[in-house]
C-alpha atoms as a PDB file:
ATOM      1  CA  UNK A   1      92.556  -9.162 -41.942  1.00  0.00           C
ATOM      2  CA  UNK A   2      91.373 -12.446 -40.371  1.00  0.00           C
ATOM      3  CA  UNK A   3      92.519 -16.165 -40.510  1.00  0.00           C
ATOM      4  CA  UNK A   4      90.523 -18.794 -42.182  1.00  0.00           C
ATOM      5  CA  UNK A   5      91.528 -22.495 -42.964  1.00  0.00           C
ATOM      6  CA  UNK A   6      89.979 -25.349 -44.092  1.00  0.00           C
ATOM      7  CA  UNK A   7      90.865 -29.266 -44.650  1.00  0.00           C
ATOM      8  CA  UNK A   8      89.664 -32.406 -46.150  1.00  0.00           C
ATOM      9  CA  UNK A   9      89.247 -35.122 -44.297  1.00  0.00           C
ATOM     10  CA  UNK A  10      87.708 -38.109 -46.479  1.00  0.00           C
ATOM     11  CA  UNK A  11      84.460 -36.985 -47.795  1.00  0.00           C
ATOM     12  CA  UNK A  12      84.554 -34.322 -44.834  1.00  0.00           C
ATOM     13  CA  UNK A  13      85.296 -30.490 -45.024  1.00  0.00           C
ATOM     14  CA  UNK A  14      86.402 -28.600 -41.645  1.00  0.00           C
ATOM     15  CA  UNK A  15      86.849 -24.895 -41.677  1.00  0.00           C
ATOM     16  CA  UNK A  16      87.871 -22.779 -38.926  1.00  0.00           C
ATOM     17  CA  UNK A  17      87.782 -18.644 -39.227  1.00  0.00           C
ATOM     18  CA  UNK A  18      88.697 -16.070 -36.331  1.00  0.00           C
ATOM     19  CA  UNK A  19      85.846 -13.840 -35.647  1.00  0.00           C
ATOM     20  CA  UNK A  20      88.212 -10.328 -35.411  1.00  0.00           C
ATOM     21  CA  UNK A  21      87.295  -7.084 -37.595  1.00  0.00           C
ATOM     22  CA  UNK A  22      89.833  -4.344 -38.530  1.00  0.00           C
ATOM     23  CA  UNK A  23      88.301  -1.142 -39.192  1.00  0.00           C
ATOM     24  CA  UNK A  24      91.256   1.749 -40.083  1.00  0.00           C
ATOM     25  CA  UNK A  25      89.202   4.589 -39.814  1.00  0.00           C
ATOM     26  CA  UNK A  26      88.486   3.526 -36.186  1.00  0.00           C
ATOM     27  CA  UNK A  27      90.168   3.291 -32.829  1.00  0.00           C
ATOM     28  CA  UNK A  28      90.452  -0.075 -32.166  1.00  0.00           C
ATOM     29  CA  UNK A  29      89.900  -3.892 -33.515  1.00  0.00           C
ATOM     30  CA  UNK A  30      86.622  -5.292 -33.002  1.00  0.00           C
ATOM     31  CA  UNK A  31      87.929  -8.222 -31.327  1.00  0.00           C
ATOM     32  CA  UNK A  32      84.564  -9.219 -29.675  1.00  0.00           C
ATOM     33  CA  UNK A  33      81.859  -9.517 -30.886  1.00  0.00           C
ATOM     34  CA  UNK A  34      83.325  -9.362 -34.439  1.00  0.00           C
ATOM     35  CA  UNK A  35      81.642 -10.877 -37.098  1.00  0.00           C
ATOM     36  CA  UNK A  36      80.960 -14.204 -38.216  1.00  0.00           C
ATOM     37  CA  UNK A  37      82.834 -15.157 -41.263  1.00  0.00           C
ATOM     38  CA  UNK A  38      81.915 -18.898 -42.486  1.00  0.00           C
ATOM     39  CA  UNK A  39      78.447 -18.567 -43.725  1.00  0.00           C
ATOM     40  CA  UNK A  40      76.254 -21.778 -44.475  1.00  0.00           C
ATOM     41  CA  UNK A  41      74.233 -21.102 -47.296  1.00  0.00           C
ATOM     42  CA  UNK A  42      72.609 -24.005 -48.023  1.00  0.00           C
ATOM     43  CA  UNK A  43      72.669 -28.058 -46.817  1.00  0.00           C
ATOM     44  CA  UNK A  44      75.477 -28.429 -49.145  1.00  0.00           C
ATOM     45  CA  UNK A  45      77.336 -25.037 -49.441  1.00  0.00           C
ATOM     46  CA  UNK A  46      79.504 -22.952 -47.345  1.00  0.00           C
ATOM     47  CA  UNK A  47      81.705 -20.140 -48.038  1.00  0.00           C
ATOM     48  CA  UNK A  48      84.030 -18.385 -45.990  1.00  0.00           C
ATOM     49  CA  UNK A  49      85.697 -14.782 -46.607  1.00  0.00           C
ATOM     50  CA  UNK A  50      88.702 -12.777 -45.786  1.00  0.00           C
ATOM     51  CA  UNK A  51      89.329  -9.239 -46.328  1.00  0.00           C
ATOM     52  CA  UNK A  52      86.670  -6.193 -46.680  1.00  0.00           C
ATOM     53  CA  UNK A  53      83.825  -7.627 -44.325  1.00  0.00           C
ATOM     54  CA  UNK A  54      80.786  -5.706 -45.924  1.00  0.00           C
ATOM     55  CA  UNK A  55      81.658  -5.968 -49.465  1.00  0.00           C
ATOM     56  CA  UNK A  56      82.512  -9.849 -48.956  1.00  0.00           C
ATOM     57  CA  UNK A  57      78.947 -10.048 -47.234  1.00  0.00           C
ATOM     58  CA  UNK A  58      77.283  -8.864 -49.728  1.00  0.00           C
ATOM     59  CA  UNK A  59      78.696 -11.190 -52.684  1.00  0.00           C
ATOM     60  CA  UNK A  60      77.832 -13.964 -50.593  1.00  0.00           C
ATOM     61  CA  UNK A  61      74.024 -12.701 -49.891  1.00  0.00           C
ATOM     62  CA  UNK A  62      73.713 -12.805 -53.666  1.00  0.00           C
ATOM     63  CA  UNK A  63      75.775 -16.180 -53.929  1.00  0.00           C
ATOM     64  CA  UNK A  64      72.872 -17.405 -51.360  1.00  0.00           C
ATOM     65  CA  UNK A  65      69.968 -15.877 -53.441  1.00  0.00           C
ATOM     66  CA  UNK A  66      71.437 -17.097 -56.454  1.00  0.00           C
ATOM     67  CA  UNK A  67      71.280 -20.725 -55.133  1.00  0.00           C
ATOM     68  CA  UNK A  68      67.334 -20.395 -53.708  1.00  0.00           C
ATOM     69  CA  UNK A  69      66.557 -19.392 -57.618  1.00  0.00           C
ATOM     70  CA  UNK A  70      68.141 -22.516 -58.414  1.00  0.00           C
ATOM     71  CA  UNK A  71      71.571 -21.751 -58.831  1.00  0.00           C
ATOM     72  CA  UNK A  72      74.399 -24.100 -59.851  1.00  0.00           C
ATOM     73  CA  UNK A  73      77.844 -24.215 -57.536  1.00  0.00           C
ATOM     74  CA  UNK A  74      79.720 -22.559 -60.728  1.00  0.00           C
ATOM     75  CA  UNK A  75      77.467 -19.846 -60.592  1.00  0.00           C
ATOM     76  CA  UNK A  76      78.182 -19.111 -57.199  1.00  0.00           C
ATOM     77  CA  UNK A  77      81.766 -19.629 -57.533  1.00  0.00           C
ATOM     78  CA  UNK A  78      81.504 -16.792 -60.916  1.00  0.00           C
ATOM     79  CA  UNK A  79      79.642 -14.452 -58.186  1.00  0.00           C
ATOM     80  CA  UNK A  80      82.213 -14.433 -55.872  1.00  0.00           C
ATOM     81  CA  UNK A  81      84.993 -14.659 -58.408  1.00  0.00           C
ATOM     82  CA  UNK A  82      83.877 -11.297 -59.572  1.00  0.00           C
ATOM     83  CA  UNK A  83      84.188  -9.991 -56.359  1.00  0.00           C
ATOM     84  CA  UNK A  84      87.853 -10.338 -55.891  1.00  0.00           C
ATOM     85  CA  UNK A  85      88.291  -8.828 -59.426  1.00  0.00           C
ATOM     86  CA  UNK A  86      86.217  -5.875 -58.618  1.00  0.00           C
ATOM     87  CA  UNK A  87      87.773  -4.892 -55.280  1.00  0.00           C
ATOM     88  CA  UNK A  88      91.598  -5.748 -56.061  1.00  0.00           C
ATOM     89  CA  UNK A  89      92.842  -8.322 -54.094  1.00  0.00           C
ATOM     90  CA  UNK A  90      90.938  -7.074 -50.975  1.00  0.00           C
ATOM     91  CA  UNK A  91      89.361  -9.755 -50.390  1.00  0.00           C
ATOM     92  CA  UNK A  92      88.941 -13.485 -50.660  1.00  0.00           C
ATOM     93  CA  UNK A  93      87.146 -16.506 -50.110  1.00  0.00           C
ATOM     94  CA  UNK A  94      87.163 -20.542 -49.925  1.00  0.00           C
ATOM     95  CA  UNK A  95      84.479 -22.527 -50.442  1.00  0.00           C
ATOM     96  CA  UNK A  96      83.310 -26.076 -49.865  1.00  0.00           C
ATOM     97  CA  UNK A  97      80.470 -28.025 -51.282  1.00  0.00           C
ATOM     98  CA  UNK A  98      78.856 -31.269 -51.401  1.00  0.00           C
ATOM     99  CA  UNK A  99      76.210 -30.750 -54.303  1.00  0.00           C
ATOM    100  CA  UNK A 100      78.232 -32.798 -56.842  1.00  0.00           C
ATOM    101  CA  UNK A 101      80.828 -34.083 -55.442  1.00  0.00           C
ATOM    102  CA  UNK A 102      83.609 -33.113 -52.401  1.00  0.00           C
ATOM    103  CA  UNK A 103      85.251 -29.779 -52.984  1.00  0.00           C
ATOM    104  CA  UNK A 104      87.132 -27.384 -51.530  1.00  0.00           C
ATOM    105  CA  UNK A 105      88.593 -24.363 -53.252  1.00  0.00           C
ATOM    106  CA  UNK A 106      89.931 -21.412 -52.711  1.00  0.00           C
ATOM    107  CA  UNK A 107      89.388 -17.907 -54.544  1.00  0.00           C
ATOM    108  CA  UNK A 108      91.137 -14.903 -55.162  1.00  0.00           C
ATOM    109  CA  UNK A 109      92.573 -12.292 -57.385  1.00  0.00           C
ATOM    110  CA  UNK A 110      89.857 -13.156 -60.092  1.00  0.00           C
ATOM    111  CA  UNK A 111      90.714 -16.899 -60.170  1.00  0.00           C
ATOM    112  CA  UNK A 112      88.884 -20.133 -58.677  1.00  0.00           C
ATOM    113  CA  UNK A 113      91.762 -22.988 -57.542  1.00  0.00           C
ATOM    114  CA  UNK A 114      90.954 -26.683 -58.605  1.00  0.00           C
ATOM    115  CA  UNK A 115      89.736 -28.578 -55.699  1.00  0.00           C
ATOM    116  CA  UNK A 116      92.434 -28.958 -52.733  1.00  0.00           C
ATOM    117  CA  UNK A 117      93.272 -30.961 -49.529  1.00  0.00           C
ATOM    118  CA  UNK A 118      94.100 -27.679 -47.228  1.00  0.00           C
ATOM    119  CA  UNK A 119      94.208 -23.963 -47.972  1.00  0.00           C
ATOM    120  CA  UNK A 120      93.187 -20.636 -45.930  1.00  0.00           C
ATOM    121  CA  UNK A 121      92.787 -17.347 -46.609  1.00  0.00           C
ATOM    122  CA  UNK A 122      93.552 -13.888 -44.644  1.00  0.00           C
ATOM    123  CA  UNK A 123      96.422 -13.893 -42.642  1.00  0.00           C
ATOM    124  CA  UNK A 124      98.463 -16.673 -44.483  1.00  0.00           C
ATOM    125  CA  UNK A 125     101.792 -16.763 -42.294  1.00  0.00           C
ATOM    126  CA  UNK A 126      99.973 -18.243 -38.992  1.00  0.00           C
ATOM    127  CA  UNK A 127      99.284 -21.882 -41.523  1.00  0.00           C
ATOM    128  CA  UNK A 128     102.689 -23.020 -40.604  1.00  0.00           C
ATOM    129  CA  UNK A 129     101.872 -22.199 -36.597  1.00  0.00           C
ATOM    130  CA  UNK A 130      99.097 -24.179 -37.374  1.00  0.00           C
ATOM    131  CA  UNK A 131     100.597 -27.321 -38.747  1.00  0.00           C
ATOM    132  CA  UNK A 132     102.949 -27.142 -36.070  1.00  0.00           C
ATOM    133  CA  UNK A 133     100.686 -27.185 -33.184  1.00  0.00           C
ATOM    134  CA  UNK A 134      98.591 -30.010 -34.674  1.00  0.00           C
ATOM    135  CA  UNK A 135     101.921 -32.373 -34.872  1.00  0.00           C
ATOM    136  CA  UNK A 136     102.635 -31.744 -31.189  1.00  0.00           C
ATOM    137  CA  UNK A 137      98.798 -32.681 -30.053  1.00  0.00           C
ATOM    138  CA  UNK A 138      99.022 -36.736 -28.877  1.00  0.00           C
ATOM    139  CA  UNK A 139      97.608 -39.057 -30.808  1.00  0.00           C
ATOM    140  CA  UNK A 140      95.357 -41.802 -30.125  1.00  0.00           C
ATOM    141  CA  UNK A 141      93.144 -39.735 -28.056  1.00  0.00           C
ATOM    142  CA  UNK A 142      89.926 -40.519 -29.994  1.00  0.00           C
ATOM    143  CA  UNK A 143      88.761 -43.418 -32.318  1.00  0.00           C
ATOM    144  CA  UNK A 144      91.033 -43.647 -35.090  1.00  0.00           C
ATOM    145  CA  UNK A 145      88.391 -42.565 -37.660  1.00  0.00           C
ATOM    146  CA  UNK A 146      88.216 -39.042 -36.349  1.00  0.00           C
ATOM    147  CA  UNK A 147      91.819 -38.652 -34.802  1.00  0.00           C
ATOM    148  CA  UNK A 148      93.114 -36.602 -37.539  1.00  0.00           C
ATOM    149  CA  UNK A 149      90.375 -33.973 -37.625  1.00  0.00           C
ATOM    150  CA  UNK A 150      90.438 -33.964 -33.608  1.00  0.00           C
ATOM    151  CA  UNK A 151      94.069 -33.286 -33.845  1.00  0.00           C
ATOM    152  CA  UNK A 152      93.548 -30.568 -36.247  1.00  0.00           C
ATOM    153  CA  UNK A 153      90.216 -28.855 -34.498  1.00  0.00           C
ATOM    154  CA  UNK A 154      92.323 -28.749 -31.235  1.00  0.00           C
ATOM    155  CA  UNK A 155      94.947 -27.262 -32.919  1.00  0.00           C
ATOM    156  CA  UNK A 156      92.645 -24.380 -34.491  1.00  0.00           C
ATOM    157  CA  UNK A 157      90.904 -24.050 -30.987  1.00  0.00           C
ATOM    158  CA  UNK A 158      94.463 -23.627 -29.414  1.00  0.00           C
ATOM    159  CA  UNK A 159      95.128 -20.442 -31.008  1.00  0.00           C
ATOM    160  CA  UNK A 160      92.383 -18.957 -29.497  1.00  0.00           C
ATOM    161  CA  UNK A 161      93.471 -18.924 -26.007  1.00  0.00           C
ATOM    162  CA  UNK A 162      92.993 -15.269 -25.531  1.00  0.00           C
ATOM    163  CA  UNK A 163      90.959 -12.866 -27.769  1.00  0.00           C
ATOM    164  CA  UNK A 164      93.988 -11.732 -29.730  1.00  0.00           C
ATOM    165  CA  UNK A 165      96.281 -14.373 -31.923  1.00  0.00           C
ATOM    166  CA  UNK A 166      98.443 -11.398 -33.806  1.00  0.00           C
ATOM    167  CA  UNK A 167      97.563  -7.926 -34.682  1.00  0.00           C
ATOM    168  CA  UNK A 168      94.863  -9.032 -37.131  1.00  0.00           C
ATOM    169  CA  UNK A 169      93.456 -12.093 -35.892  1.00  0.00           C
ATOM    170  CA  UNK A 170      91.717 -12.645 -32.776  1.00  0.00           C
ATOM    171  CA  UNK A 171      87.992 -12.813 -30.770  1.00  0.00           C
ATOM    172  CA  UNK A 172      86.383 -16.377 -30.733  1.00  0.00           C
ATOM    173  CA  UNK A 173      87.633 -19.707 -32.765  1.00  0.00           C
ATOM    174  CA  UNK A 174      84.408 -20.672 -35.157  1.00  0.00           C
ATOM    175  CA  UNK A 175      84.207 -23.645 -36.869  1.00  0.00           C
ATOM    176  CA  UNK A 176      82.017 -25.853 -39.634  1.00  0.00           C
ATOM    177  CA  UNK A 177      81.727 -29.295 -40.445  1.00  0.00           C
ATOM    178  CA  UNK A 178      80.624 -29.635 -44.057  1.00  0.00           C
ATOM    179  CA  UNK A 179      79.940 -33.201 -45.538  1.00  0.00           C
ATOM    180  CA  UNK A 180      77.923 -35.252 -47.775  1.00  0.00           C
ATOM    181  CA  UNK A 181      74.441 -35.161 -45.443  1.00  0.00           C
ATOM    182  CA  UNK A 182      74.657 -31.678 -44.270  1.00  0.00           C
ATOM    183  CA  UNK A 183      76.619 -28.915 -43.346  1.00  0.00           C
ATOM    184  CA  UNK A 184      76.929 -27.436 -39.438  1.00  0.00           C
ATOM    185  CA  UNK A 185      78.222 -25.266 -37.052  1.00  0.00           C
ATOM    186  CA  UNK A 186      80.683 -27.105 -34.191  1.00  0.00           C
ATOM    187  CA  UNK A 187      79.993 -24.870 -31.772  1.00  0.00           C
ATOM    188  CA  UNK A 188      77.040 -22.669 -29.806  1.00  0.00           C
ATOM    189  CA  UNK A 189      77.079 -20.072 -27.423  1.00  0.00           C
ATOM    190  CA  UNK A 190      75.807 -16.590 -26.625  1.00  0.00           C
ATOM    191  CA  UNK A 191      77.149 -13.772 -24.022  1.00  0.00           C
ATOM    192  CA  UNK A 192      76.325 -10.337 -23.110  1.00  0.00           C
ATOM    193  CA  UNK A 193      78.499  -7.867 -21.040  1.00  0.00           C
ATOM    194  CA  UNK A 194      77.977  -4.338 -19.884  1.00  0.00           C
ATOM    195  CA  UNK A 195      79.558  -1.982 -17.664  1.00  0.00           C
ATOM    196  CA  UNK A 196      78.331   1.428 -16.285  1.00  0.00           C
ATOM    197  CA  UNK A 197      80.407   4.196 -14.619  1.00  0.00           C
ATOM    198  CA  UNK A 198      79.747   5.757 -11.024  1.00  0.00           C
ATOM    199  CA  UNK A 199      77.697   8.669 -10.738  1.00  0.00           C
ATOM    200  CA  UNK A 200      75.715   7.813 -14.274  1.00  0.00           C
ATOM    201  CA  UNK A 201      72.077   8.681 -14.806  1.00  0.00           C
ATOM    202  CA  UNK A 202      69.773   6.072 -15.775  1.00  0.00           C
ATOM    203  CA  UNK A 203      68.537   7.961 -18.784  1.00  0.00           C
ATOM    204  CA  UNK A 204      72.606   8.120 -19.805  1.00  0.00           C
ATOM    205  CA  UNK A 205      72.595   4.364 -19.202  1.00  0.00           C
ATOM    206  CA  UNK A 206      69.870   3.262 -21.060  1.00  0.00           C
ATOM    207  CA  UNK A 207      71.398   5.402 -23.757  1.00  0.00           C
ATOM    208  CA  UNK A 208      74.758   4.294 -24.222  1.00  0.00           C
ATOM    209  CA  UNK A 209      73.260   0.866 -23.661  1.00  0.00           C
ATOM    210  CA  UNK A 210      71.326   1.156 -27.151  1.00  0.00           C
ATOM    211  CA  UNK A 211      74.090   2.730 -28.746  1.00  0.00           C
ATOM    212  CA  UNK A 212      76.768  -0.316 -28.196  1.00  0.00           C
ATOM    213  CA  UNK A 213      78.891   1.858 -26.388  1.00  0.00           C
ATOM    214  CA  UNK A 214      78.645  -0.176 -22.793  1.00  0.00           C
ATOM    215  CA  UNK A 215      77.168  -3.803 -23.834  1.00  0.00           C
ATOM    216  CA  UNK A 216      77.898  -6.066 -26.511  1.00  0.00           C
ATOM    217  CA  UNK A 217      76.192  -9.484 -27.173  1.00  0.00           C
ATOM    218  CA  UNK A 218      77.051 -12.454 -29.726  1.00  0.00           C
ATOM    219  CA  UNK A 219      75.292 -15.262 -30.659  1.00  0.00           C
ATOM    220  CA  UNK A 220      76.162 -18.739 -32.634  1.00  0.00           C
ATOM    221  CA  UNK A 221      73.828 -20.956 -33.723  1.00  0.00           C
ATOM    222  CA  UNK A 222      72.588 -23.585 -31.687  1.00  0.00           C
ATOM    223  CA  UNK A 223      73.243 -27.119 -33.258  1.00  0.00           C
ATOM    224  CA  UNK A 224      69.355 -27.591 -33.696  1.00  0.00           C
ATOM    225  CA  UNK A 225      69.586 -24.990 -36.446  1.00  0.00           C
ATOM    226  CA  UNK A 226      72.643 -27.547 -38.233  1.00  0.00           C
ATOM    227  CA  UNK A 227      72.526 -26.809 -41.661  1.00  0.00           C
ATOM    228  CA  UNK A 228      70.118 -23.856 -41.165  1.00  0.00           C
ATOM    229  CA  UNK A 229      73.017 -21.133 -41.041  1.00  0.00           C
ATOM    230  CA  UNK A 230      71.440 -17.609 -42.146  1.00  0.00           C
ATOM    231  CA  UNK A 231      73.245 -14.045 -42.850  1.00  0.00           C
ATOM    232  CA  UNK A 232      72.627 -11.727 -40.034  1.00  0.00           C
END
C-alpha cells in the first residue's frame, strides 16, 4: 500500500507520495530505500501509482514510450486505465498534465475521473489526517500567492517525521510540482549506509555488500534535471 495525494492550486499541480514498499512474501517493509512512485514522464506529464509496484511500473514505462512516439494524454490515460482492469483493483494511479489544459485525475477500477481539485490514491483514510494538519499550520508565513500550497507541502512533509506513518506508509516524503512551463521534483538528496559485524572477513563483506544485505543507497533527482525525471 502507499499514500499518494495531489492538489490544484491555480494552474499548479502538487503531488506528494510516500516512498514505502510492502512485499507479503517477505519479512519486512521496505521502508528505506523504497521506491519512487511519482514518475515525470515528460515536461508536461506526471503520473503517480499505488498498489502492485512492478506491474504499475511497467504500464507507466509504456505510458512514457507511448508519449516519445507521439502519444496523446488520452492514450496514456487508456494505457493505464487498462491496467487497473487487468489486475483487479490492485492498483491505481492519478495523473496530472499540462499538454492541453490543467488536469488532474484520478484512475482506478477501469475508470478515468473528470478532472478534480484534490484526490489520492493508496491508503485513503490518512486524507482526513492530512486536511487536518494543514488547518492547524499558521498562516501568513509566506507571500500570499504561495501560502496555500506552503501550508499544504508542510503538512505532507509533517507526516514524515519518522520512516513509518502507519503499517503501510512510510520511508521518505517525495514531492512534484507540475505546471504550465514544466514539471519538477521539490526535493534532492542521496544517502548510503552500511554496517558490518565483528569478526567478518573482508571477502564476506564485500559480499553481502553487493548483495544489499548490509548497505542501501537512494537517490532523487537533483533540481538541474527539473523536468528530466526518468524510470530507474
Amino acid at each position: 500500500m502507499t499514500f499518494v495525494v495531489a492538489k490544484r492550486f491555480g494552474d499548479r499541480v502538487y503531488i506528494g507520495s510516500d516512498t514505502m514498499i510492502s512485499d507479503s512474501g517477505g519479512s519486512r517493509h521496505d521502508v528505506i530505500p523504497g521506491r519512487l512512485k511519482i514518475i515525470i514522464l515528460d515536461a508536461h506529464t506526471t503520473v503517480a501509482y499505488a498498489g502492485l509496484a512492478n506491474q504499475s511500473i511497467d504500464a507507466i514505462r509504456r505510458a512514457k514510450q507511448c508519449l516519445s512516439d507521439g502519444g496523446s494524454l488520452l492514450d496514456v490515460e487508456r494505457i493505464l486505465v487498462s491496467a487497473t482492469s487487468e489486475f483487479g483493483g490492485k492498483l491505481e494511479f492519478l495523473i496530472a498534465s499540462h499538454r492541453d489544459e490543467c488536469a488532474l485525475k484520478r484512475i482506478w477500477d477501469g475508470r478515468t475521473s473528470s478532472n478534480l481539485e484534490q484526490t489520492c490514491i493508496g491508503q485513503r483514510d490518512l486524507l482526513p489526517t492530512l486536511i487536518k494538519k494543514e488547518s492547524e499550520i499558521p498562516q501568513n508565513l509566506v507571500s500570499h500567492d504561495f501560502e496555500e500550497s506552503f501550508r499544504f507541502m508542510s503538512a505532507f512533509q509533517s507526516l514524515f517525521n519518522g520512516t513509518r506513518v502507519s503499517d503501510n506508509v512510510g520511508g521518505f516524503g517525495i514531492m512534484a510540482l507540475c505546471r504550465p512551463s514544466s514539471h519538477m521534483y521539490l526535493m534532492a538528496g542521496g544517502a548510503a549506509a552500511w554496517t558490518f559485524g565483528q569478526q567478518v572477513s573482508a571477502e564476506r563483506q564485500l559480499a553481502d555488500k553487493q548483495s544489499g544485505m548490509t548497505q542501501w543507497r537512494y537517490l532523487i533527482l537533483p533540481p538541474n534535471w527539473m523536468a528530466l525525471g526518468r524510470l530507474a
